[in-house]
C-alpha atoms as a PDB file:
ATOM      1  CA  UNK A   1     -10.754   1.702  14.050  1.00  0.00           C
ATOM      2  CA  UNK A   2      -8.323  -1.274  12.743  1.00  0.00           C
ATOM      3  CA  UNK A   3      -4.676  -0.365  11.575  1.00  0.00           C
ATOM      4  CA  UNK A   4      -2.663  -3.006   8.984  1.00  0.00           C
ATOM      5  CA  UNK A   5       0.895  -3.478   8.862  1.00  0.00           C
ATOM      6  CA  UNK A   6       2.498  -3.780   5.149  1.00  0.00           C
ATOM      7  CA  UNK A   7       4.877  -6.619   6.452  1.00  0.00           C
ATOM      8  CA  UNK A   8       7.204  -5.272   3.875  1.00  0.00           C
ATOM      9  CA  UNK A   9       8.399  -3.001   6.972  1.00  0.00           C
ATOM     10  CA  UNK A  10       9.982  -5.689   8.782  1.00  0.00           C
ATOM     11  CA  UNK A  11      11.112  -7.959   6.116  1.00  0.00           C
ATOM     12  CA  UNK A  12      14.812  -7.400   7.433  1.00  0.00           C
ATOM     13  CA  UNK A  13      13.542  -8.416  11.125  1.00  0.00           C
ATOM     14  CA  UNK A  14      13.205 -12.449  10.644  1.00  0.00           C
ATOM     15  CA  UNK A  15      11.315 -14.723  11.670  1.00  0.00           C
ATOM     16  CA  UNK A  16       7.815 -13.809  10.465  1.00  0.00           C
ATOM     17  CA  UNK A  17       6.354 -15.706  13.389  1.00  0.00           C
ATOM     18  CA  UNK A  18       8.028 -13.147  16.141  1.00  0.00           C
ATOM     19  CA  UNK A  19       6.842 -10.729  13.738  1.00  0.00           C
ATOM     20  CA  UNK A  20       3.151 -11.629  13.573  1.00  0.00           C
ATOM     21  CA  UNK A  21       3.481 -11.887  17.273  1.00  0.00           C
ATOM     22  CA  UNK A  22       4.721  -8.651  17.973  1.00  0.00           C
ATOM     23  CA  UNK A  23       2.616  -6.846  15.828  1.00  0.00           C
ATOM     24  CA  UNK A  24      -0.600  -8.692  17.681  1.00  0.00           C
ATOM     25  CA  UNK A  25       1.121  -7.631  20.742  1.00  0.00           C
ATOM     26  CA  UNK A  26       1.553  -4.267  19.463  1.00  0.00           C
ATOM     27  CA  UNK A  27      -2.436  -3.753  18.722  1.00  0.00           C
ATOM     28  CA  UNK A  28      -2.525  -4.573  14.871  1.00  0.00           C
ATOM     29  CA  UNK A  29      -5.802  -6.180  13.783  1.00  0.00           C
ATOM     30  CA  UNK A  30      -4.524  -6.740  10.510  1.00  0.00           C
ATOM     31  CA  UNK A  31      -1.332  -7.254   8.154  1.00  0.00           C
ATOM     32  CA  UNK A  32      -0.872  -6.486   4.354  1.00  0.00           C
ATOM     33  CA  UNK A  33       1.038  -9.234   2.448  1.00  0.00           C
ATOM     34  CA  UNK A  34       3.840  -8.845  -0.522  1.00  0.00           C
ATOM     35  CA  UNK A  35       5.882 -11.182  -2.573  1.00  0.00           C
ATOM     36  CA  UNK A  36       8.182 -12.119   0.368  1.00  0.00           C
ATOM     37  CA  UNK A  37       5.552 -14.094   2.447  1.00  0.00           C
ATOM     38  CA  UNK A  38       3.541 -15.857   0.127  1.00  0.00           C
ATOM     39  CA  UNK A  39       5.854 -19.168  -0.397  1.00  0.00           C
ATOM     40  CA  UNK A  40       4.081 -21.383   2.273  1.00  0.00           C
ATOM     41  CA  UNK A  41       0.294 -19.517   1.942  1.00  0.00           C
ATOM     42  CA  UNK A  42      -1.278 -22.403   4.322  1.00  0.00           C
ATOM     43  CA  UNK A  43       1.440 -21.834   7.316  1.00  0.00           C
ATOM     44  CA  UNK A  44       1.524 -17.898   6.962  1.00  0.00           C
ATOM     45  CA  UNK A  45      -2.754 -18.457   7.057  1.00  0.00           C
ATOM     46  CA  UNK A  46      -1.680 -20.475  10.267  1.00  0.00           C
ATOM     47  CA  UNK A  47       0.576 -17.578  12.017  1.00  0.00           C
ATOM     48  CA  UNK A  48      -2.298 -15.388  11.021  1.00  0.00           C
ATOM     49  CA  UNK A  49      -5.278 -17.032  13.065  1.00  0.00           C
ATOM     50  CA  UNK A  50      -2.326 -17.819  16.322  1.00  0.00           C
ATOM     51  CA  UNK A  51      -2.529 -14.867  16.446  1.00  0.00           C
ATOM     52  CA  UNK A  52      -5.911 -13.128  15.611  1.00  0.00           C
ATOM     53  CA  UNK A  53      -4.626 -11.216  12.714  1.00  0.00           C
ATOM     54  CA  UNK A  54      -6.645 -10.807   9.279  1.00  0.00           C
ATOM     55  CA  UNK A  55      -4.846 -10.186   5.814  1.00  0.00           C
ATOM     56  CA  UNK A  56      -7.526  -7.913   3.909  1.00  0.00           C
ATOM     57  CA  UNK A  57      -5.778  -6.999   1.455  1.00  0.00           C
ATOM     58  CA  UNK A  58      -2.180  -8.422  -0.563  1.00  0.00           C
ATOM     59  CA  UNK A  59       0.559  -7.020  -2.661  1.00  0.00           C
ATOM     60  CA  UNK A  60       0.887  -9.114  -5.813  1.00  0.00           C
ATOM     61  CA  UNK A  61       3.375  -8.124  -9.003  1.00  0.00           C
ATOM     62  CA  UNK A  62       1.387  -7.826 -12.271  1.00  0.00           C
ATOM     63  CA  UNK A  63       3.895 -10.270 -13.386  1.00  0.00           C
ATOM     64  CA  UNK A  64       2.335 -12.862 -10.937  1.00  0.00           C
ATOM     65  CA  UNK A  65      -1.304 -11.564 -12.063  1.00  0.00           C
ATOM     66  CA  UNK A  66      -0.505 -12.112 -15.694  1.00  0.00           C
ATOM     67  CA  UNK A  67       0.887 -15.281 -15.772  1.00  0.00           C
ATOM     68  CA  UNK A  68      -0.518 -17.387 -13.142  1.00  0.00           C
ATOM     69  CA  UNK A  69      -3.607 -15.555 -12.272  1.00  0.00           C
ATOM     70  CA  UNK A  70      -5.024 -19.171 -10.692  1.00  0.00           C
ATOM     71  CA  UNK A  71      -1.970 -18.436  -7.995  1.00  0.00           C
ATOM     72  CA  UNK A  72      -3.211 -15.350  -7.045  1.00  0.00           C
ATOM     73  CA  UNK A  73      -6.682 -16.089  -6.471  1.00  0.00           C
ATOM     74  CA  UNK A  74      -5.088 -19.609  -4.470  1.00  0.00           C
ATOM     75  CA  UNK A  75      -3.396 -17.064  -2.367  1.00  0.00           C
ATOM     76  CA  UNK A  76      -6.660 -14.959  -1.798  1.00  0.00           C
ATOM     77  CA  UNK A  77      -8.642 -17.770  -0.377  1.00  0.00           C
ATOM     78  CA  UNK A  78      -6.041 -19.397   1.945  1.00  0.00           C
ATOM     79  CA  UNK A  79      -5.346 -15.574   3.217  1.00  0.00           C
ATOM     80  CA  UNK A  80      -8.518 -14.008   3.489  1.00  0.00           C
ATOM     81  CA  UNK A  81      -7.921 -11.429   0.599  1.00  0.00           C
ATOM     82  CA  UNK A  82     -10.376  -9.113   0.384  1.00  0.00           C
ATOM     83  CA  UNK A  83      -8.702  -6.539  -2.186  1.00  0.00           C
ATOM     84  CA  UNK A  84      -5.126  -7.287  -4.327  1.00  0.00           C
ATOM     85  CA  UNK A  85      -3.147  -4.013  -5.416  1.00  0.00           C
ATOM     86  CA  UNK A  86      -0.116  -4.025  -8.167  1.00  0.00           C
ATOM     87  CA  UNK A  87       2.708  -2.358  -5.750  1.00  0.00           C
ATOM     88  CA  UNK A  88       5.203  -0.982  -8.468  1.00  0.00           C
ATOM     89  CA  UNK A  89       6.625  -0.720 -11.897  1.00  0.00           C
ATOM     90  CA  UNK A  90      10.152  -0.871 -12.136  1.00  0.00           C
ATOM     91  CA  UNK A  91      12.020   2.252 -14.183  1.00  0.00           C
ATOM     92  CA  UNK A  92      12.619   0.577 -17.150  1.00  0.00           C
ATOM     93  CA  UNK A  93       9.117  -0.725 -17.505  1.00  0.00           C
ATOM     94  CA  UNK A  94       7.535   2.897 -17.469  1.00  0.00           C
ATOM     95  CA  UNK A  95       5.802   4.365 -20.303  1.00  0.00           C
ATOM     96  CA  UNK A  96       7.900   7.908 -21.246  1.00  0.00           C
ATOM     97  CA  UNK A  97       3.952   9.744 -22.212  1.00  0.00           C
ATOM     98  CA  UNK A  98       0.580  10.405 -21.115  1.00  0.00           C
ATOM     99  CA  UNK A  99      -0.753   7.488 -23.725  1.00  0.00           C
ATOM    100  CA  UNK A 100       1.478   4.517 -22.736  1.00  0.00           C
ATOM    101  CA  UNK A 101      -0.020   4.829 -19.211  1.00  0.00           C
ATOM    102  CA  UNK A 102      -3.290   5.206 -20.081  1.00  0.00           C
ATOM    103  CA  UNK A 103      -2.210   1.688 -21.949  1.00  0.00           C
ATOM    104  CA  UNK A 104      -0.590   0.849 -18.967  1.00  0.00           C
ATOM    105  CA  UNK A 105      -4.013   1.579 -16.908  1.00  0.00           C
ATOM    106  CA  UNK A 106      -5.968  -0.176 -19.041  1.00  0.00           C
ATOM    107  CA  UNK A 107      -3.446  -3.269 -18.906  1.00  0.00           C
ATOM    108  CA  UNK A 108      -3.832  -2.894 -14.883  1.00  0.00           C
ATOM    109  CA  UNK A 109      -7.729  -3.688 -15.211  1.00  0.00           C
ATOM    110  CA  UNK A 110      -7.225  -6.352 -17.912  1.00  0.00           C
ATOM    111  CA  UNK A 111      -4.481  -8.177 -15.720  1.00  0.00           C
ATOM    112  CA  UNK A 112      -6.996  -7.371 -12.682  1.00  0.00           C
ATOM    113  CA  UNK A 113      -9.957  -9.481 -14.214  1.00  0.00           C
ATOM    114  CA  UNK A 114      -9.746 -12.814 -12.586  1.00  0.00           C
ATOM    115  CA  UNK A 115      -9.569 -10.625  -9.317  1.00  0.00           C
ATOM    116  CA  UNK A 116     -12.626  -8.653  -9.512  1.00  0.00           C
ATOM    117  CA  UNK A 117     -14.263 -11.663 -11.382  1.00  0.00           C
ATOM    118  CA  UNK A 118     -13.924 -13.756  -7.880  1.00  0.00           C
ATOM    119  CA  UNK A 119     -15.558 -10.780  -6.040  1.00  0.00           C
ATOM    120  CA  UNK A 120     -12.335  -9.000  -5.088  1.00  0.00           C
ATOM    121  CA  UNK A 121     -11.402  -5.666  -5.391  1.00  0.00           C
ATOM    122  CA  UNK A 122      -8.657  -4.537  -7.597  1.00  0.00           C
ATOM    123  CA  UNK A 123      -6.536  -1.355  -7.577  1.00  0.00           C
ATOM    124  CA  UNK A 124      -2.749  -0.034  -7.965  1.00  0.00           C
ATOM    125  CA  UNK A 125      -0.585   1.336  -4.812  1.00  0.00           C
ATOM    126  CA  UNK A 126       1.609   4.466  -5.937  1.00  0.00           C
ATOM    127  CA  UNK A 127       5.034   5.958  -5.259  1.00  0.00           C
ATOM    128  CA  UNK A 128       6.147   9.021  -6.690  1.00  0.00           C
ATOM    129  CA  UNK A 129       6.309   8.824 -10.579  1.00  0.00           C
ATOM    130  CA  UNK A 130       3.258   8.501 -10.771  1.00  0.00           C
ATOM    131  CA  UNK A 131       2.618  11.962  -9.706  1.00  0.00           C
ATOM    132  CA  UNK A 132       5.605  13.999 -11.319  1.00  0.00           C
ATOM    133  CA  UNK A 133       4.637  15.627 -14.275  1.00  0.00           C
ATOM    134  CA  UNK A 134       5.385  14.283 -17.842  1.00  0.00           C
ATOM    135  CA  UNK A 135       6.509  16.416 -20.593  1.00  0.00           C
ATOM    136  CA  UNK A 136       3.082  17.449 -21.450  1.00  0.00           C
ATOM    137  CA  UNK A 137       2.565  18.392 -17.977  1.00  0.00           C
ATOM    138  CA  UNK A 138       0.180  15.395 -17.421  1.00  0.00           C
ATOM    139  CA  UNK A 139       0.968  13.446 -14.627  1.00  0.00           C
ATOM    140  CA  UNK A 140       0.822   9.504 -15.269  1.00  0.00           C
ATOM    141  CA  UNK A 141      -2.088   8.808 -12.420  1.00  0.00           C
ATOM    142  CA  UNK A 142      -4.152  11.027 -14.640  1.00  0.00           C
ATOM    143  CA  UNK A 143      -3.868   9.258 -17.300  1.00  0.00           C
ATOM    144  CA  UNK A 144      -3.672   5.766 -15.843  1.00  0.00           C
ATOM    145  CA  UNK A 145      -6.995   6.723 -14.312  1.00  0.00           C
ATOM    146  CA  UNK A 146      -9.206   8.574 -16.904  1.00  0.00           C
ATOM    147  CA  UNK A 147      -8.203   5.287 -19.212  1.00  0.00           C
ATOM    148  CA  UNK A 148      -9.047   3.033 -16.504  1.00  0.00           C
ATOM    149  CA  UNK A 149     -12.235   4.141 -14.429  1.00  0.00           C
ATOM    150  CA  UNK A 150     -12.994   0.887 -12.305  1.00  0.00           C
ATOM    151  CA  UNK A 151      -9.376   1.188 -11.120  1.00  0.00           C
ATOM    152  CA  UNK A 152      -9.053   1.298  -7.476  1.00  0.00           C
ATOM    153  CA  UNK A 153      -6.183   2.990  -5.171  1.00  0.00           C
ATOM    154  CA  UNK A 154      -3.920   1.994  -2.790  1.00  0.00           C
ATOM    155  CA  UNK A 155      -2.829   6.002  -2.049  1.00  0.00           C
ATOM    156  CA  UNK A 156       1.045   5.954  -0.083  1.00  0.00           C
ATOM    157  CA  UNK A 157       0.495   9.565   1.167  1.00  0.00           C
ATOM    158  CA  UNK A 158       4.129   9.335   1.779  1.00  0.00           C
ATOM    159  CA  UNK A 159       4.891   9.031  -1.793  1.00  0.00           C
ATOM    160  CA  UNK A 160       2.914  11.958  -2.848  1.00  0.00           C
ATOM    161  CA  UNK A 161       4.473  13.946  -0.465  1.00  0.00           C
ATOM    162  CA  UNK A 162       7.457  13.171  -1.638  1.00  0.00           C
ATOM    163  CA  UNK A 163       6.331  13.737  -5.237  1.00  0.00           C
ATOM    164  CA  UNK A 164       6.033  17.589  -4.376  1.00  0.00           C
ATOM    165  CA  UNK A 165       2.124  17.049  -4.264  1.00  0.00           C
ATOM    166  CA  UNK A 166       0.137  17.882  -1.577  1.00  0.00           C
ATOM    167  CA  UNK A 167      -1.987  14.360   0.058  1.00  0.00           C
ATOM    168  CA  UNK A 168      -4.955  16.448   0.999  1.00  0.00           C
ATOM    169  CA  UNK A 169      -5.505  17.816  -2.725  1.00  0.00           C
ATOM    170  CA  UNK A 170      -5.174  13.828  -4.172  1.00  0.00           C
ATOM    171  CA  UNK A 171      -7.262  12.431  -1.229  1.00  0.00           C
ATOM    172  CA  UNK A 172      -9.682  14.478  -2.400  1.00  0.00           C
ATOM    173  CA  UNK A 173      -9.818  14.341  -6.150  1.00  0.00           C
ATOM    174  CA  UNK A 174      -9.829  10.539  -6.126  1.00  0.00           C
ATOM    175  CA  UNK A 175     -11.848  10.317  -2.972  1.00  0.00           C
ATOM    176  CA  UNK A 176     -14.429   7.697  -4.827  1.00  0.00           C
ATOM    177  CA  UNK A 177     -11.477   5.661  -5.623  1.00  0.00           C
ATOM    178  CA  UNK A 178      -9.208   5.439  -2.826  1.00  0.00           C
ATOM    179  CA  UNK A 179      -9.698   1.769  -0.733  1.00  0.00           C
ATOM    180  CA  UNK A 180      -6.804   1.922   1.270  1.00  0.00           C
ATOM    181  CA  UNK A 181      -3.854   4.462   2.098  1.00  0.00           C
ATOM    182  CA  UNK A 182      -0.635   3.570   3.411  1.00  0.00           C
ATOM    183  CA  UNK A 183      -0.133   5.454   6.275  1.00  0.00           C
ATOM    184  CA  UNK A 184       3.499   6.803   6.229  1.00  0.00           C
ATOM    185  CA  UNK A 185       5.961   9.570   7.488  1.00  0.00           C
ATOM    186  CA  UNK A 186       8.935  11.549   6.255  1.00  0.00           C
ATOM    187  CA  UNK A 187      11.608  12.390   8.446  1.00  0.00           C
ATOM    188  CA  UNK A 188      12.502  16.647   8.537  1.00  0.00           C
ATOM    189  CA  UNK A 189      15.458  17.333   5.787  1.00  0.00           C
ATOM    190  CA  UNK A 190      18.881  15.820   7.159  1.00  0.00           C
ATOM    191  CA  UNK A 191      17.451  13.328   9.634  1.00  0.00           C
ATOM    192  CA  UNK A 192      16.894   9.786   9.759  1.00  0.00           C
ATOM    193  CA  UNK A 193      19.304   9.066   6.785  1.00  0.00           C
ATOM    194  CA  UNK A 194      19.925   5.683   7.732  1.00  0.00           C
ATOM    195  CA  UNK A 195      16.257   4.866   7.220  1.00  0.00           C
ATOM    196  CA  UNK A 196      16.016   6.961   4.037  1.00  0.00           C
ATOM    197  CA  UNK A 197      14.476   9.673   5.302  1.00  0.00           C
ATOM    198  CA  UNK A 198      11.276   7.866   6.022  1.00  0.00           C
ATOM    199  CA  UNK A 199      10.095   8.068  10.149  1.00  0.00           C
ATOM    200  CA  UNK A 200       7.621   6.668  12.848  1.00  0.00           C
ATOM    201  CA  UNK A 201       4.060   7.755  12.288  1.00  0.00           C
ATOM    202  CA  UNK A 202       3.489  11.521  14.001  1.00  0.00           C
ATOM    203  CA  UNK A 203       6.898  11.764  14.306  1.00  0.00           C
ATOM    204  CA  UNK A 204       7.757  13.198  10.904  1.00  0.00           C
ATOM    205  CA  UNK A 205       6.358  16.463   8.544  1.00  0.00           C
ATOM    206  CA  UNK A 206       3.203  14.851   7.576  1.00  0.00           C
ATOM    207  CA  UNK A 207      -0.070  16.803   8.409  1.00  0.00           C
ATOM    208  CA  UNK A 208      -2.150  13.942   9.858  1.00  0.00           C
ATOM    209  CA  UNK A 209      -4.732  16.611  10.948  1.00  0.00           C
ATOM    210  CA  UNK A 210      -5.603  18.012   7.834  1.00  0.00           C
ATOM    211  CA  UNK A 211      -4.924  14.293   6.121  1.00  0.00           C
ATOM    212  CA  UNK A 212      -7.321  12.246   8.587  1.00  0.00           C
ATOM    213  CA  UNK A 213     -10.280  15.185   7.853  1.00  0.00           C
ATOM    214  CA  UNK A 214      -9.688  14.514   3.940  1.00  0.00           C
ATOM    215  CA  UNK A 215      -9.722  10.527   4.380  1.00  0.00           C
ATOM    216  CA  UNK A 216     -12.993  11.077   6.756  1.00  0.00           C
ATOM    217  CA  UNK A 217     -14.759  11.855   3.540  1.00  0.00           C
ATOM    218  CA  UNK A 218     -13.913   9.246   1.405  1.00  0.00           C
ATOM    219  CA  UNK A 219     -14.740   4.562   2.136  1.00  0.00           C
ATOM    220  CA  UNK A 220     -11.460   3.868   2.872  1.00  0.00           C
ATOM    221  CA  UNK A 221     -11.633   0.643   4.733  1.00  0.00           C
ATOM    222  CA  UNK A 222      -7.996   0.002   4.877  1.00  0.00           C
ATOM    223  CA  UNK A 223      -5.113   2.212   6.898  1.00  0.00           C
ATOM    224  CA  UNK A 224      -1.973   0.561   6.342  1.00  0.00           C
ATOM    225  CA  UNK A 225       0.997   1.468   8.190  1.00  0.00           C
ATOM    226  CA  UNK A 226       4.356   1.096   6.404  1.00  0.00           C
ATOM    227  CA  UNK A 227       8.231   2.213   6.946  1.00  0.00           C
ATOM    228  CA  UNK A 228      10.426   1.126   3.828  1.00  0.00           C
ATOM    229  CA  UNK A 229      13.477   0.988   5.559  1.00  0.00           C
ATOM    230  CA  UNK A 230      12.935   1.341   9.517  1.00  0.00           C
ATOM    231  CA  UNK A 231      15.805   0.248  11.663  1.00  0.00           C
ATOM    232  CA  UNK A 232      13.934  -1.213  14.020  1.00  0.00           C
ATOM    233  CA  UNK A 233      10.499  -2.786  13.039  1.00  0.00           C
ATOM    234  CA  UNK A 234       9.375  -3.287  16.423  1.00  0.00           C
ATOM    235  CA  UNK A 235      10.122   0.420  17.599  1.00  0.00           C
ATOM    236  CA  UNK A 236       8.768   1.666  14.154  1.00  0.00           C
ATOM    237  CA  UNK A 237       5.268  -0.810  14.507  1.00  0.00           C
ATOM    238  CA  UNK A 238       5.120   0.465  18.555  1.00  0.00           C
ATOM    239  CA  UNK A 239       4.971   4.081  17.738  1.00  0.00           C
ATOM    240  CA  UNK A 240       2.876   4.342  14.847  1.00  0.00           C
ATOM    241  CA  UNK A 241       0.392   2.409  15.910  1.00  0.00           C
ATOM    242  CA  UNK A 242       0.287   4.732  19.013  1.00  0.00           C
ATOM    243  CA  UNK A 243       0.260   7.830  17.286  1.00  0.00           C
ATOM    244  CA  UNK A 244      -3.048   6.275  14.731  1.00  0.00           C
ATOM    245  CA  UNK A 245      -4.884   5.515  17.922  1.00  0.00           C
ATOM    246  CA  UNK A 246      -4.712   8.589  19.412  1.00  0.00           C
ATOM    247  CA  UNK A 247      -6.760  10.323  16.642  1.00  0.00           C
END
C-alpha cells in the first residue's frame, strides 16, 4: 500500500527539495500539493520525478477554481493530478443554515466542472464545521452532500474527531464517496500544545484499528498523511509512515 504526504506539514521546514528528498527517503510514494508549492509547477514536476514521487491528487482554493479554472487544469497536467479537492472555507465565508450549504455544495460541483470535464475527480476535504450541528440540528456535510450527489470526499478523520463525531460512523455513511482520507492524530488532552494538540500517526487517541476495518470497505485510493503544525516534519513524516506500514 502507498502513503501521501500533504506537504502542507512541512511548509515551515524549507527548502522543498530536502523535503521531497526526505520524504522519498522516508518511504513516501506520493505527495499531496496546496497553494504554497504551485508557483514554479514545471520545477516542483522536476523534484517530483528526482525523486520517484507522484502527486495524485492537489489542494486548490475554490477561489483559484472559479476564476482561472485554465490554471488549475495547467497545474494538473504538469503534476500528474489525478483528483483536485477544495481544502477550506474561511469563517466568514460560511453559510449560518442547512440551505446556504446545500448552495454552497452545489457551488462546489459547479466550480468543479472543468475538473471532472478533463477526466479528474472532484471532491471537498473537511475540518470540523462541517460536522457540528447547525441550529436545526443538521450538520452542514449533510446538506452540502444531499444537494450535491457527484461530490467526492477528502475525509480528515482528525477533524471529525475533533468535531465530537466518531470517524468510523462517517467512514461508513459516505463510504461510496470517500476518495481519499487524511490520515491524522490527536495528541491525549494537555499534551503536545506546541503542535496544537495534533501528534505522530499511532502515537495519539485515534482508533486506527477500528478506522482501517471501516476504510477496508470503502475505494479509497488515497491515504494522506498530514500534521498541521508538527515541530519537526522529518520526525513527524518518519513515524507515521512507520506506524501506516505496520498495519
Amino acid at each position: 500500500m502507498d502513503f501521501s504526504y500533504q506537504l502542507y506539514s512541512s511548509r515551515n521546514f524549507p527548502p522543498l527539495s530536502d523535503t521531497l528528498r526526505m520524504l522519498a527517503e522516508a518511504g513516501y510514494a506520493q505527495v499531496e500539493g496546496f497553494g504554497g508549492v504551485y508557483d514554479d509547477p514545471d520545477a516542483l514536476s522536476g523534484g517530483l520525478q528526482e525523486n520517484g514521487l507522484t502527486m495524485p491528487t492537489g489542494h486548490i482554493g475554490l477561489d483559484m477554481l472559479e476564476s482561472d479554472p485554465d490554471r488549475v487544469l495547467l497545474l494538473a497536467r504538469t503534476l500528474g493530478f489525478e483528483a483536485v479537492f477544495v481544502p477550506f472555507l474561511m469563517p466568514d465565508q460560511r453559510p449560518e443554515d442547512a440551505a446556504g450549504y446545500a448552495d454552497f455544495g452545489r457551488r462546489l460541483v459547479a466550480a468543479g466542472k472543468p475538473v471532472t470535464d478533463a477526466g479528474l475527480k472532484f471532491g471537498w476535504h473537511n475540518h470540523d464545521f462541517e460536522f457540528r450541528p447547525l441550529a436545526d440540528g443538521t450538520r452542514p456535510i449533510e446538506a452540502m452532500t444531499a444537494a450535491a450527489p457527484e461530490l467526492l470526499l477528502e475525509l480528515d478523520l482528525a477533524w471529525v474527531h475533533r468535531a465530537g463525531e466518531d470517524p468510523v460512523a462517517w467512514i461508513d455513511r459516505y463510504a461510496d464517496r470517500i476518495l481519499s482520507v487524511h490520515i491524522k492524530d490527536i495528541a491525549p488532552a494537555g499534551e503536545n500544545e506546541d503542535e496544537d494538540g495534533w501528534a505522530d500517526v499511532g502515537h495519539g487517541v485515534m482508533d486506527w484499528p477500528a478506522i482501517n476495518a471501516a476504510l477496508e470497505k470503502t475505494d479509497v485510493a488515497y491515504r494522506v498523511m498530514e500534521h498541521d503544525k508538527p515541530s519537526d516534519d522529518t520526525r513527524f513524516a518518519r513515524r507515521s509512515i512507520a506506524t501506516a506500514k505496520s498495519w
